[in-house]
C-alpha atoms as a PDB file:
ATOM      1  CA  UNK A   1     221.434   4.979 -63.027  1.00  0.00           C
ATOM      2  CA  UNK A   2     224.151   7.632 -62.158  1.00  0.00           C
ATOM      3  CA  UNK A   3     227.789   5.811 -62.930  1.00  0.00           C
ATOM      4  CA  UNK A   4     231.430   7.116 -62.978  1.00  0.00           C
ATOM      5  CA  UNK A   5     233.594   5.851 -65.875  1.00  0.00           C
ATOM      6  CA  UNK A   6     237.442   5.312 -65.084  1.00  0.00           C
ATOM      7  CA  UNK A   7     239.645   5.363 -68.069  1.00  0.00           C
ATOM      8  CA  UNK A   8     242.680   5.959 -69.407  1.00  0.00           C
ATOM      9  CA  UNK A   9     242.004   8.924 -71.748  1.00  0.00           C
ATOM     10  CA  UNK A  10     239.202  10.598 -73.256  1.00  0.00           C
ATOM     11  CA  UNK A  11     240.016  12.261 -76.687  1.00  0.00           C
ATOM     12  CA  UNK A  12     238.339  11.784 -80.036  1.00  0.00           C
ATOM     13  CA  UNK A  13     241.653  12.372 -82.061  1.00  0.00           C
ATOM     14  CA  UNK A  14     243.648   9.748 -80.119  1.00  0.00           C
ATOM     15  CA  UNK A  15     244.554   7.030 -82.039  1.00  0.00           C
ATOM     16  CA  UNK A  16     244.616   3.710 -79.655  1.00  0.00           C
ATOM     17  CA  UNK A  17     241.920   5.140 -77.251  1.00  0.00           C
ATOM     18  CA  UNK A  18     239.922   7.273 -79.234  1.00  0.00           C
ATOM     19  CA  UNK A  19     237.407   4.566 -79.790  1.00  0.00           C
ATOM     20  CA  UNK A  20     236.192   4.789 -75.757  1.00  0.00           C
ATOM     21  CA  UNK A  21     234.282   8.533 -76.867  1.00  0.00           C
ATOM     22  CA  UNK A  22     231.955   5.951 -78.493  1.00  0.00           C
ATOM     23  CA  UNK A  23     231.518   4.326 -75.200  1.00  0.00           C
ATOM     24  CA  UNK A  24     230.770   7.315 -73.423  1.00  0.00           C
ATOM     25  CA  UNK A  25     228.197   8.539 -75.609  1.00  0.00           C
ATOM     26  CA  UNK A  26     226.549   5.176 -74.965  1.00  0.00           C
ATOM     27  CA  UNK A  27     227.177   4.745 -71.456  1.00  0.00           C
ATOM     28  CA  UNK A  28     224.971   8.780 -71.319  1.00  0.00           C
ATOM     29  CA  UNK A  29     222.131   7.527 -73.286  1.00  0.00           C
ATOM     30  CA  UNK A  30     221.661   4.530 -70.501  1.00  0.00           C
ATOM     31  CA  UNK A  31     222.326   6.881 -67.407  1.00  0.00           C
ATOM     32  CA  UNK A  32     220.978   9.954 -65.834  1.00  0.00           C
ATOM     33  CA  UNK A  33     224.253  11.017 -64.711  1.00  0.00           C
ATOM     34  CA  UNK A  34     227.488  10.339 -66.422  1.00  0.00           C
ATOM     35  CA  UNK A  35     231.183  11.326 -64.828  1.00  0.00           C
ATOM     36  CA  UNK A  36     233.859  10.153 -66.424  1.00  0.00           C
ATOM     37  CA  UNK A  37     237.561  10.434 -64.639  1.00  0.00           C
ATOM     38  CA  UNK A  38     240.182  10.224 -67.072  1.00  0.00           C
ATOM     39  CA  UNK A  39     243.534  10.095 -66.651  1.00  0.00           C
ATOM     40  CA  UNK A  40     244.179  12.488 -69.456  1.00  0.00           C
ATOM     41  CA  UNK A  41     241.818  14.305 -71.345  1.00  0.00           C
ATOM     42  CA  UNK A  42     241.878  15.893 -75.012  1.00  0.00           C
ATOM     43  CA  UNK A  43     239.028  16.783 -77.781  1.00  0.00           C
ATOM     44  CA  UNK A  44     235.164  15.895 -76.993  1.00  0.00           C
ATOM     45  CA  UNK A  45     231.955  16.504 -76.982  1.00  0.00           C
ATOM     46  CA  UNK A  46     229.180  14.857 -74.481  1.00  0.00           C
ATOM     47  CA  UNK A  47     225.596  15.240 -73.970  1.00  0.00           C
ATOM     48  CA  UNK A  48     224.722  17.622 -70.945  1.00  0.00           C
ATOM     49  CA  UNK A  49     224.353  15.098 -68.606  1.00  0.00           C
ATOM     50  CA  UNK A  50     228.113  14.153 -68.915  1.00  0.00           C
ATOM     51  CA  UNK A  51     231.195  15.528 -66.934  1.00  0.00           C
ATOM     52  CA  UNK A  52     234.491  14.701 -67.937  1.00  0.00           C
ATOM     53  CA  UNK A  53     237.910  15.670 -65.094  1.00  0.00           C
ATOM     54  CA  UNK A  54     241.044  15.007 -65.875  1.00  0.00           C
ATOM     55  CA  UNK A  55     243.656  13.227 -63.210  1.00  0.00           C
ATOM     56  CA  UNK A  56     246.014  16.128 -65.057  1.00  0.00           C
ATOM     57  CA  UNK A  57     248.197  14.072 -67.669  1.00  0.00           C
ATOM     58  CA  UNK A  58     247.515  16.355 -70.441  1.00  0.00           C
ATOM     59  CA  UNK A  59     248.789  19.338 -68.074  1.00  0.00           C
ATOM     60  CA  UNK A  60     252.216  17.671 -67.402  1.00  0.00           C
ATOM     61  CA  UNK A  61     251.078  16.879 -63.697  1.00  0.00           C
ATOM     62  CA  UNK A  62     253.335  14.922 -61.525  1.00  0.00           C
ATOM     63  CA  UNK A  63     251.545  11.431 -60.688  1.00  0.00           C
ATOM     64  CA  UNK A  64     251.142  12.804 -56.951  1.00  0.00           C
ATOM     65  CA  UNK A  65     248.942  15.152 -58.108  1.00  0.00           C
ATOM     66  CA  UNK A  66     246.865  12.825 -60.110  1.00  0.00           C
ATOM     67  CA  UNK A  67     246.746  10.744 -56.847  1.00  0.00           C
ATOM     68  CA  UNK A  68     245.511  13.370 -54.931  1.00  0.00           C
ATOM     69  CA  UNK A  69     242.934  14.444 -57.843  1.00  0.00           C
ATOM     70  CA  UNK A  70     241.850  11.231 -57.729  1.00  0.00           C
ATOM     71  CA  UNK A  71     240.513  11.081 -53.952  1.00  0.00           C
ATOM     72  CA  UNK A  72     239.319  14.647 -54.299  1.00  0.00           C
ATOM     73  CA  UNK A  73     236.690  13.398 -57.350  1.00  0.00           C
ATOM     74  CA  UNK A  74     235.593   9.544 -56.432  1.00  0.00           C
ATOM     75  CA  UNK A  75     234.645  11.754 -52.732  1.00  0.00           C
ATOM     76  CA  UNK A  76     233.296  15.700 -54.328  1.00  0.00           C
ATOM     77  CA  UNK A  77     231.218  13.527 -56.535  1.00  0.00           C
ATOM     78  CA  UNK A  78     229.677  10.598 -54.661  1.00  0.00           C
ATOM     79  CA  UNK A  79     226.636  12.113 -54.806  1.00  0.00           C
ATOM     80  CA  UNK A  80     226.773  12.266 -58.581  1.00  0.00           C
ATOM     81  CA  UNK A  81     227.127   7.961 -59.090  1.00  0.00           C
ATOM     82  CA  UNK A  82     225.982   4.901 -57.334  1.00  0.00           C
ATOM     83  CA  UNK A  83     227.923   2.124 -59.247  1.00  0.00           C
ATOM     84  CA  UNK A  84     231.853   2.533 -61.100  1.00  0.00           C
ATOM     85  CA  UNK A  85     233.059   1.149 -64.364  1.00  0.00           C
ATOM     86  CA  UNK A  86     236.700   0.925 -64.366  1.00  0.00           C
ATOM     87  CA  UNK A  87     238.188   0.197 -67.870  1.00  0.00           C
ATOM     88  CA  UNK A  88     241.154  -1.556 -68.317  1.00  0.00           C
ATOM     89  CA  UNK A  89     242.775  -0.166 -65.324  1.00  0.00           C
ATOM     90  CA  UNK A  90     243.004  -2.065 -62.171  1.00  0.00           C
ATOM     91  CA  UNK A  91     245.279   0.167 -60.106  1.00  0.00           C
ATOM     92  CA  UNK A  92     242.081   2.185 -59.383  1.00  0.00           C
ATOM     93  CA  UNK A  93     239.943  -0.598 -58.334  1.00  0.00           C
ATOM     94  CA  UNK A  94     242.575  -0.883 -55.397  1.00  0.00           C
ATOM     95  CA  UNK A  95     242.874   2.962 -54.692  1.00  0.00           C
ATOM     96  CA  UNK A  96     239.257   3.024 -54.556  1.00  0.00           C
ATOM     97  CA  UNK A  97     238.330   0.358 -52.493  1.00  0.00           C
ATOM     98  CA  UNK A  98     238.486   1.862 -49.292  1.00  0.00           C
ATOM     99  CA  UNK A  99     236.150   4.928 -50.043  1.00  0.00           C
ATOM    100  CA  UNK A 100     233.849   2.760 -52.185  1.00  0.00           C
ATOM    101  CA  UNK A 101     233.351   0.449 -49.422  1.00  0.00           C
ATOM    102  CA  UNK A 102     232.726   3.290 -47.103  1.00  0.00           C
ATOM    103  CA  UNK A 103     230.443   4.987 -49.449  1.00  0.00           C
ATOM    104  CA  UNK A 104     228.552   1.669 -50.423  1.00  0.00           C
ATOM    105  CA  UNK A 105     229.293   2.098 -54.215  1.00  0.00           C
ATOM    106  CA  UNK A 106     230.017  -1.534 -56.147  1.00  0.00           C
ATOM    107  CA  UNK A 107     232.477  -1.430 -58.778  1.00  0.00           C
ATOM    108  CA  UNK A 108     232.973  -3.294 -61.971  1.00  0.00           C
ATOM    109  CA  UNK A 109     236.009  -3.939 -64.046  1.00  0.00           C
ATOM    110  CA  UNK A 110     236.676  -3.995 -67.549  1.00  0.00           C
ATOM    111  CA  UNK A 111     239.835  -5.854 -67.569  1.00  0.00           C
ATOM    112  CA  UNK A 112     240.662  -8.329 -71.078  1.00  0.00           C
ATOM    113  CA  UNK A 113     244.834  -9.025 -70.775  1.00  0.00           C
ATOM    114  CA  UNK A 114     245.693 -12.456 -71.273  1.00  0.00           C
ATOM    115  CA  UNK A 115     248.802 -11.722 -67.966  1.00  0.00           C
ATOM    116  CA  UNK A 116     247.982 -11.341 -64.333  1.00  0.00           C
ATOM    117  CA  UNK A 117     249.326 -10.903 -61.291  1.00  0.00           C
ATOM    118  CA  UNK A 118     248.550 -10.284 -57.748  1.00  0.00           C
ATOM    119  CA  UNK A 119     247.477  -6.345 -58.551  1.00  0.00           C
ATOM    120  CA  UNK A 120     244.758  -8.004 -61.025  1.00  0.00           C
ATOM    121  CA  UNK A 121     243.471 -10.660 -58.420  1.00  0.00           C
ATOM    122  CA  UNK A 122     243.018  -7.809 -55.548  1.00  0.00           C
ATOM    123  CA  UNK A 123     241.245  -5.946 -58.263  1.00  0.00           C
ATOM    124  CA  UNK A 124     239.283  -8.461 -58.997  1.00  0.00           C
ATOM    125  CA  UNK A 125     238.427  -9.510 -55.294  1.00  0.00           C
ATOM    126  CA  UNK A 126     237.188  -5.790 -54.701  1.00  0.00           C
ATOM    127  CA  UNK A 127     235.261  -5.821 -57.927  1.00  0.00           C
ATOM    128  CA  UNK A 128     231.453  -7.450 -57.821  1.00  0.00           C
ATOM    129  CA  UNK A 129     231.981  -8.297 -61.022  1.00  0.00           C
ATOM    130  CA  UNK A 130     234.750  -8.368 -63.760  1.00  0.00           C
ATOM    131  CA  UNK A 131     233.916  -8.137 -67.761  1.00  0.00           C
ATOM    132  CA  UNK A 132     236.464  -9.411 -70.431  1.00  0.00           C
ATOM    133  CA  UNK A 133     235.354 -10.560 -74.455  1.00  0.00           C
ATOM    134  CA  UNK A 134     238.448 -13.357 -74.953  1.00  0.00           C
ATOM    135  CA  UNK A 135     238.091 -16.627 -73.191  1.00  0.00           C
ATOM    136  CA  UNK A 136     241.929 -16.776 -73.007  1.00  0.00           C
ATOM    137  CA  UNK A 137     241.699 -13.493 -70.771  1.00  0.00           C
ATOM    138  CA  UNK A 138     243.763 -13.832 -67.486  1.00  0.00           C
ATOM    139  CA  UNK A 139     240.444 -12.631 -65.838  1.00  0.00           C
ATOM    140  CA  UNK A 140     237.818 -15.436 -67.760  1.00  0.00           C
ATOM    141  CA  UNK A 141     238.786 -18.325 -64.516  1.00  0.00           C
ATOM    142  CA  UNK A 142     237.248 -16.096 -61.907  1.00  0.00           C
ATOM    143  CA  UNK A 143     233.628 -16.876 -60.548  1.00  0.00           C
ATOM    144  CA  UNK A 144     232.547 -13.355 -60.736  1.00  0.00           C
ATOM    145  CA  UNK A 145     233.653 -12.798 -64.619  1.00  0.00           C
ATOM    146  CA  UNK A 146     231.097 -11.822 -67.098  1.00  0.00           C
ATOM    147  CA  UNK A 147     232.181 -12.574 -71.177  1.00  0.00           C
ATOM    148  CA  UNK A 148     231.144  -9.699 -73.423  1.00  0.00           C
ATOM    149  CA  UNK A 149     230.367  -8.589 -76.947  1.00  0.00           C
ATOM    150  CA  UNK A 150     233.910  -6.559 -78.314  1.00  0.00           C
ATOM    151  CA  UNK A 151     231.776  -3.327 -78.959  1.00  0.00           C
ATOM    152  CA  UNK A 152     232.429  -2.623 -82.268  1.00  0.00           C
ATOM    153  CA  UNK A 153     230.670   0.646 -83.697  1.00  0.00           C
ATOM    154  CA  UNK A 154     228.975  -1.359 -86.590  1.00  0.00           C
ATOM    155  CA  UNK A 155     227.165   1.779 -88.036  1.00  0.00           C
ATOM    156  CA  UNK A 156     230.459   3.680 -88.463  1.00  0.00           C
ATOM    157  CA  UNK A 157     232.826   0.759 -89.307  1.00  0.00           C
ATOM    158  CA  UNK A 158     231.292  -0.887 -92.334  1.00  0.00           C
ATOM    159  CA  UNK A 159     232.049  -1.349 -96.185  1.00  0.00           C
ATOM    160  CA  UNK A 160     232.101   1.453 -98.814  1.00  0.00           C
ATOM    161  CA  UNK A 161     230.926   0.045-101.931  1.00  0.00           C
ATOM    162  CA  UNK A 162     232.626   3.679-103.631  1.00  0.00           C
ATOM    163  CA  UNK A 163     236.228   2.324-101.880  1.00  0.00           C
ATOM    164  CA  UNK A 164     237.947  -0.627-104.522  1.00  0.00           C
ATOM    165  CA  UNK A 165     240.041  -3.023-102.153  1.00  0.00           C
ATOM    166  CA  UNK A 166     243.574  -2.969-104.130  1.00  0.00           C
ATOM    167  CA  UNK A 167     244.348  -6.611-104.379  1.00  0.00           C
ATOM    168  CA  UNK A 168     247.460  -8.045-102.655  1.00  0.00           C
ATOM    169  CA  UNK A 169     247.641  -5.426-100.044  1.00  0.00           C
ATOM    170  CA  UNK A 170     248.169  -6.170 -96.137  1.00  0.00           C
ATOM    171  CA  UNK A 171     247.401  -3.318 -93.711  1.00  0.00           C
ATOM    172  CA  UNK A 172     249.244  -3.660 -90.085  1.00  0.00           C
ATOM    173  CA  UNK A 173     247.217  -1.579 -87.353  1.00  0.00           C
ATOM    174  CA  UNK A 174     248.306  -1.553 -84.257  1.00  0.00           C
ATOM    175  CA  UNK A 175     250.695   0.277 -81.626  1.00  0.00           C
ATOM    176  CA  UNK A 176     254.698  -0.671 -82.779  1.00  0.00           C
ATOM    177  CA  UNK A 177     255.522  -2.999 -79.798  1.00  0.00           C
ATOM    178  CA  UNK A 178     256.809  -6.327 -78.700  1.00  0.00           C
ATOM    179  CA  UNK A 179     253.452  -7.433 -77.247  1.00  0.00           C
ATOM    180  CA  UNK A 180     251.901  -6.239 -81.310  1.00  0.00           C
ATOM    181  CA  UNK A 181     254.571  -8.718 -82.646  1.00  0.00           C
ATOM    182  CA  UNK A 182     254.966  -5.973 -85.642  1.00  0.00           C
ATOM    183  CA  UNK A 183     258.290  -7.690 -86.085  1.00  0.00           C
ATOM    184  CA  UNK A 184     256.565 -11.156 -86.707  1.00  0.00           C
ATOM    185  CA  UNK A 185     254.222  -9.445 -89.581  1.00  0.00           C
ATOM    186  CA  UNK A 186     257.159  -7.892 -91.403  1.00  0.00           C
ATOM    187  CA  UNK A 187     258.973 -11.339 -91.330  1.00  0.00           C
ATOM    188  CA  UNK A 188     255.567 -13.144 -92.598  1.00  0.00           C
ATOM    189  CA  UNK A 189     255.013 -10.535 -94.958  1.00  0.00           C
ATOM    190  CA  UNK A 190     258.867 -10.900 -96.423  1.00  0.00           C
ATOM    191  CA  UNK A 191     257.752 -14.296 -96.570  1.00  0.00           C
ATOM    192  CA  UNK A 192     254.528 -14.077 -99.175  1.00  0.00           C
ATOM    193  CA  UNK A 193     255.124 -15.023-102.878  1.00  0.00           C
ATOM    194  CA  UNK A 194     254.476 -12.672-105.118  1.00  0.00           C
ATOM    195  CA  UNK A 195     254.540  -8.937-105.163  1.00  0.00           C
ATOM    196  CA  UNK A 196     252.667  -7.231-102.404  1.00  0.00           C
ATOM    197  CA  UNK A 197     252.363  -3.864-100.544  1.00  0.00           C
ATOM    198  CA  UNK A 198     252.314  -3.559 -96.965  1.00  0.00           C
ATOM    199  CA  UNK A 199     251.190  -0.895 -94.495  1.00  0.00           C
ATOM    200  CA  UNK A 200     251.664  -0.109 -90.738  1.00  0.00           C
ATOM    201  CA  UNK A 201     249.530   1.960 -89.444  1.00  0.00           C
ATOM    202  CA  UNK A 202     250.713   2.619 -85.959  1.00  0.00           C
ATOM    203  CA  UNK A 203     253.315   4.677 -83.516  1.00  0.00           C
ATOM    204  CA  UNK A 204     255.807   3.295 -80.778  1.00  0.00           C
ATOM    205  CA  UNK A 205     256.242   4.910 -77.073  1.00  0.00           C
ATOM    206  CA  UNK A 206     259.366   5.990 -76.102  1.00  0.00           C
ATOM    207  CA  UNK A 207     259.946   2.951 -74.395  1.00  0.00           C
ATOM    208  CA  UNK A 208     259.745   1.043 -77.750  1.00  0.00           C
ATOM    209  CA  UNK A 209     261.882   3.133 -79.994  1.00  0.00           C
ATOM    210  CA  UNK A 210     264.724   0.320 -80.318  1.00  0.00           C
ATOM    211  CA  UNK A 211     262.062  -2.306 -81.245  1.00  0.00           C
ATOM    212  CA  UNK A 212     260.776   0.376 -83.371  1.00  0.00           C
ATOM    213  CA  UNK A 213     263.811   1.029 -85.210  1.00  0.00           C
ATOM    214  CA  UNK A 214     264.655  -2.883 -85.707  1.00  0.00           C
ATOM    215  CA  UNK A 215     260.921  -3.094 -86.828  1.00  0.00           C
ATOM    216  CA  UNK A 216     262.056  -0.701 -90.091  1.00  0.00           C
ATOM    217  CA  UNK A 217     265.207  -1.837 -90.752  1.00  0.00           C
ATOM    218  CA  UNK A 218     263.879  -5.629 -91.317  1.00  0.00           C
ATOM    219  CA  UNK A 219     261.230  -4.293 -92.908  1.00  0.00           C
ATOM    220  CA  UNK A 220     261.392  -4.370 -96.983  1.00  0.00           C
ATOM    221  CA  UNK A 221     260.619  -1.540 -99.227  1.00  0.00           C
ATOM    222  CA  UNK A 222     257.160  -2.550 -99.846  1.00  0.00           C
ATOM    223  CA  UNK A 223     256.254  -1.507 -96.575  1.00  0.00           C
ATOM    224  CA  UNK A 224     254.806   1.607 -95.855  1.00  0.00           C
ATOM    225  CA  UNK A 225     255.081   3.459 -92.221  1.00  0.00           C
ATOM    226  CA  UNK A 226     252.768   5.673 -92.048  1.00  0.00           C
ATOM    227  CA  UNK A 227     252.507   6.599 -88.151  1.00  0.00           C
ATOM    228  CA  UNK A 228     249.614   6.823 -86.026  1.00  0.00           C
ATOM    229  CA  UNK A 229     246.340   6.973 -87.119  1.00  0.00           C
ATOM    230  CA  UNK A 230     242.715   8.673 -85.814  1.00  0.00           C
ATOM    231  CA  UNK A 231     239.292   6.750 -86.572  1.00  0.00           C
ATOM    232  CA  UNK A 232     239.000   8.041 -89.691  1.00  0.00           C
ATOM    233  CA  UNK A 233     242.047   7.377 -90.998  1.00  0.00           C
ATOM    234  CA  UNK A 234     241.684   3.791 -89.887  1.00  0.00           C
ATOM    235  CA  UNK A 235     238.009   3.109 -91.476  1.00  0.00           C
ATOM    236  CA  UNK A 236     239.737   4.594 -95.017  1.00  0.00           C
ATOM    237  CA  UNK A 237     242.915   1.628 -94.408  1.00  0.00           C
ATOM    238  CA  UNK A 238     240.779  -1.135 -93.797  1.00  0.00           C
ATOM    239  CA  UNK A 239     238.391  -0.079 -96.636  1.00  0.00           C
ATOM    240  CA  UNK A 240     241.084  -0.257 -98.925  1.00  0.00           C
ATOM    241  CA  UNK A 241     243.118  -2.882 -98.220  1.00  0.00           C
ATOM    242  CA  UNK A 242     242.412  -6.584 -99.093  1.00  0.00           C
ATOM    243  CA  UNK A 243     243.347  -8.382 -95.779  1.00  0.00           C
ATOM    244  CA  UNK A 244     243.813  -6.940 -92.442  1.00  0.00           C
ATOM    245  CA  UNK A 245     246.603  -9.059 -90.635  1.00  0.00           C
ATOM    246  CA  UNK A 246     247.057  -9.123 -86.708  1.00  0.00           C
ATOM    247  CA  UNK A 247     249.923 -11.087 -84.961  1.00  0.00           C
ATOM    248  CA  UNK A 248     248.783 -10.966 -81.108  1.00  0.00           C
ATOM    249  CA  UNK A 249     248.155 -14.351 -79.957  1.00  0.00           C
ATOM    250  CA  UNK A 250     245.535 -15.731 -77.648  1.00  0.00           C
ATOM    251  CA  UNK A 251     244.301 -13.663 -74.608  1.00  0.00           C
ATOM    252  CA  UNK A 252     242.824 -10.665 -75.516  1.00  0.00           C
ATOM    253  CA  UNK A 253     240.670  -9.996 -78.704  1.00  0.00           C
ATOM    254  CA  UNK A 254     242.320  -6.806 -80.111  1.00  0.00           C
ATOM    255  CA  UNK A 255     239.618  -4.793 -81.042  1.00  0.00           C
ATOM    256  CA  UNK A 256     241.437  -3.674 -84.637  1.00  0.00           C
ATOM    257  CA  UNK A 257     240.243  -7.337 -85.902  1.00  0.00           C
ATOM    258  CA  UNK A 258     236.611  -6.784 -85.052  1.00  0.00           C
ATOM    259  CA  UNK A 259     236.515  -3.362 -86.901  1.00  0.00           C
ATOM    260  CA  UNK A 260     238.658  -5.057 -89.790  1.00  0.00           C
ATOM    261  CA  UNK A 261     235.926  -7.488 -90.135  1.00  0.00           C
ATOM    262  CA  UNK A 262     233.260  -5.180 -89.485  1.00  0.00           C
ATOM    263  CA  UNK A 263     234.129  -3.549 -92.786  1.00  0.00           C
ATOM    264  CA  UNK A 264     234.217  -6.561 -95.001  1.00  0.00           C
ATOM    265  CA  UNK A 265     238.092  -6.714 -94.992  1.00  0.00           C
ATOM    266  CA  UNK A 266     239.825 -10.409 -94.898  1.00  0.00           C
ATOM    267  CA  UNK A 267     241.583 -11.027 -91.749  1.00  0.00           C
ATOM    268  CA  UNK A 268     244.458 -13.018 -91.034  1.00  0.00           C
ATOM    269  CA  UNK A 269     245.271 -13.623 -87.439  1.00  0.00           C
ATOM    270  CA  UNK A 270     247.583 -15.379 -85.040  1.00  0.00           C
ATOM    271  CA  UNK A 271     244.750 -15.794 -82.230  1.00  0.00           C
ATOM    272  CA  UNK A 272     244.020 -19.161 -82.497  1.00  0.00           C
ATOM    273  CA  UNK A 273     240.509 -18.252 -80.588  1.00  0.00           C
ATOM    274  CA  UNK A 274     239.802 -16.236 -83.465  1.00  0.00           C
ATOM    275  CA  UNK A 275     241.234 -18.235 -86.650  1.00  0.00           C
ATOM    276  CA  UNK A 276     237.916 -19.225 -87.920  1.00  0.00           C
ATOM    277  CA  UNK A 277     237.556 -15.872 -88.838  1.00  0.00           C
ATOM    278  CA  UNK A 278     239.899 -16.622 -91.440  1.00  0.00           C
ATOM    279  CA  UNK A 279     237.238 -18.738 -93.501  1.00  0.00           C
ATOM    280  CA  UNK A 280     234.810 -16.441 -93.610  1.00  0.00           C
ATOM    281  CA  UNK A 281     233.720 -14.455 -96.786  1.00  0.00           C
ATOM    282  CA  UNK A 282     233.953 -10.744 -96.763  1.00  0.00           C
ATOM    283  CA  UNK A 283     229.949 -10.185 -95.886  1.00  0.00           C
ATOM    284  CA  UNK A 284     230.482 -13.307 -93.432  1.00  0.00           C
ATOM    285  CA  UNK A 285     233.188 -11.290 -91.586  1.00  0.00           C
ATOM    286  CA  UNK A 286     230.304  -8.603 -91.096  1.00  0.00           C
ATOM    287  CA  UNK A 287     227.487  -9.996 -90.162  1.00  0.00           C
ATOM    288  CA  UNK A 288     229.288 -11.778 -87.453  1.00  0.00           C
ATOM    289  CA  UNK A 289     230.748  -8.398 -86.340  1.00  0.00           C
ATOM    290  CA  UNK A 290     226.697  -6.867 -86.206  1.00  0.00           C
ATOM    291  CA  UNK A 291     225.406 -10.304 -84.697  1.00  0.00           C
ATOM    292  CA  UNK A 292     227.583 -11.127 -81.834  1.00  0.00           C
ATOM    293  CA  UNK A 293     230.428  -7.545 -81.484  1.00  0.00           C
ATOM    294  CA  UNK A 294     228.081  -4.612 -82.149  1.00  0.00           C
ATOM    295  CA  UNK A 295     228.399  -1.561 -79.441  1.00  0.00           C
ATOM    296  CA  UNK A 296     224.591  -2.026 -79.296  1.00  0.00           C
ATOM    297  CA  UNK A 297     225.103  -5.826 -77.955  1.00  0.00           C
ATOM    298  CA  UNK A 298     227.569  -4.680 -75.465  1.00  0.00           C
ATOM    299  CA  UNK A 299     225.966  -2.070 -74.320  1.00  0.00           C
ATOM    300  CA  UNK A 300     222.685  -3.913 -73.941  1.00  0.00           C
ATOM    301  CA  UNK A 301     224.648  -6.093 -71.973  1.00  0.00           C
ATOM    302  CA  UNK A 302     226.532  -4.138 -69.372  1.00  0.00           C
ATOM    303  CA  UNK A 303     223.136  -1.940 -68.667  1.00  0.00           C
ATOM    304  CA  UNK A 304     222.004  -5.594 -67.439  1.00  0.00           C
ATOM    305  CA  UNK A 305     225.133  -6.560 -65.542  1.00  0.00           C
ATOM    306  CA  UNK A 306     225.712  -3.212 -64.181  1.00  0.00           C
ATOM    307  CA  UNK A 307     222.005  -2.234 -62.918  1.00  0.00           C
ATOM    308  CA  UNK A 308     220.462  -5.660 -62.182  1.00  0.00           C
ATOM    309  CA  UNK A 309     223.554  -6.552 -59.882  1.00  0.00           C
END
């Protein structure tokens, strides 16, 4: 199979997206051919048989120039993939369409959000088919909608026996925005009896920074910001920290749960999809993580959805 990946960003070191180098290194293993467009592109390295362009965020393009990057790719390498995985980003489903129809390639979207809106239903019309993981998902009520495994790198996220969990700490992992409800965990974790120690691991876009700042001034002094965080960094948090706690509701499964779980770490969530979770033991939260989330699964899935289409 030769595919091209659409995504956001490829970098190692970034904190939110980082995780989607794991991906890719799948995706090559499964392909002959690999390109991967990104919209921005940072630290990596790929097996030979994967090329990697960047749209020209990382450059300080403006966006007509990603525009026109984009056309000048999806057509200089048609001859380089038969099929497209889009993730997360419809907008290129629609650019696409017209030269993908021309050139007879069938696209698939990765799209898990529980909002919608016409943009997401064109998408989805020019998509053959459309993968999500939470049945809440905007996308689940369409015919053509495939559920999938989280993809959870099982082998890398997993318990250290060497790491003690310090009891009555809360770790808070996520990017600081309205749509994380950070503000609702520092107003829950006020709330707990006891004494307690809090962390948020996580930055806020420019957009943000007033939700940001009211975020830290509500919080209470046993909270500690500690700012964006690479993969590393993360699998250290949730190995040390008692319960993992994660205030987005229903509609997408934020991946930060899985790899919580995946780990061993107590979760407490606001998902009601995902609140079962909750009653699970430590090894419990694991092996459902490895049984039904693994990167394996959902990789062993998409090869079928993707080249048996």
């Amino acid at each position: 199979m030769k595919l091209l990946v659409i995504t956001q960003k490829v970098d190692n070191l970034e904190p939110e997206l980082g995780f989607f180098s794991r991906w890719i290194e799948e995706f090559s293993k499964i392909t002959e051919i690999l390109t991967v467009i990104a919209l921005g592109v940072g630290t990596y390295s790929f097996k030979p048989n994967v090329k990697v362009l960047s749209l020209g965020k990382e450059t300080g393009e403006l966006r007509l120039k990603y525009l026109l990057n984009f056309y000048k790719f999806i057509w200089a390498e048609r001859k380089n993939y038969d099929k497209i995985f889009i993730h997360m980003n419809q907008e290129y489903v629609i650019l696409g369409s017209v030269p993908w129809a021309i050139l007879g390639k069938e696209v698939f979207l990765w799209r898990n959000h529980a909002k919608g809106s016409l943009l997401t239903r064109l998408a989805v019309l020019f998509s053959k088919k459309v993968f999500y993981t939470s049945p809440e998902s905007f996308t689940a009520r369409f015919k053509k909608a495939k559920i999938m495994p989280v993809g959870i790198d099982t082998d890398f996220f997993k318990p250290n026996p060497s790491i003690v969990k310090k009891p009555h700490t809360f770790l808070f992992l996520g990017r600081i925005a309205p749509v994380k409800r950070v503000l609702e965990f520092v107003e829950w974790f006020r709330a707990l009896p006891g004494t307690n120690q809090g962390t948020v691991a996580g930055r806020a876009l420019p957009r943000d920074k007033n939700y940001d700042e009211l975020v830290k001034s509500r919080a209470s002094e046993e909270i500690k910001f500690i700012g964006a965080v690479n993969r590393d960094e993360a699998l250290k948090l949730y190995q040390s920290h008692e319960t993992y706690v994660n205030m987005t509701p229903a509609g997408s499964f934020d991946k930060t749960i899985f790899e919580a779980a995946a780990t061993g770490t107590r979760v407490k969530v606001s998902n009601t999809d995902l609140k079962f979770m909750e009653n699970l033991t430590n090894g419990e939260l694991r092996d459902f993580v490895v049984k039904n989330h693994s990167l394996k699964m959902l990789m062993d899935k998409l090869r079928q959805e993707i080249s048996l289409s």
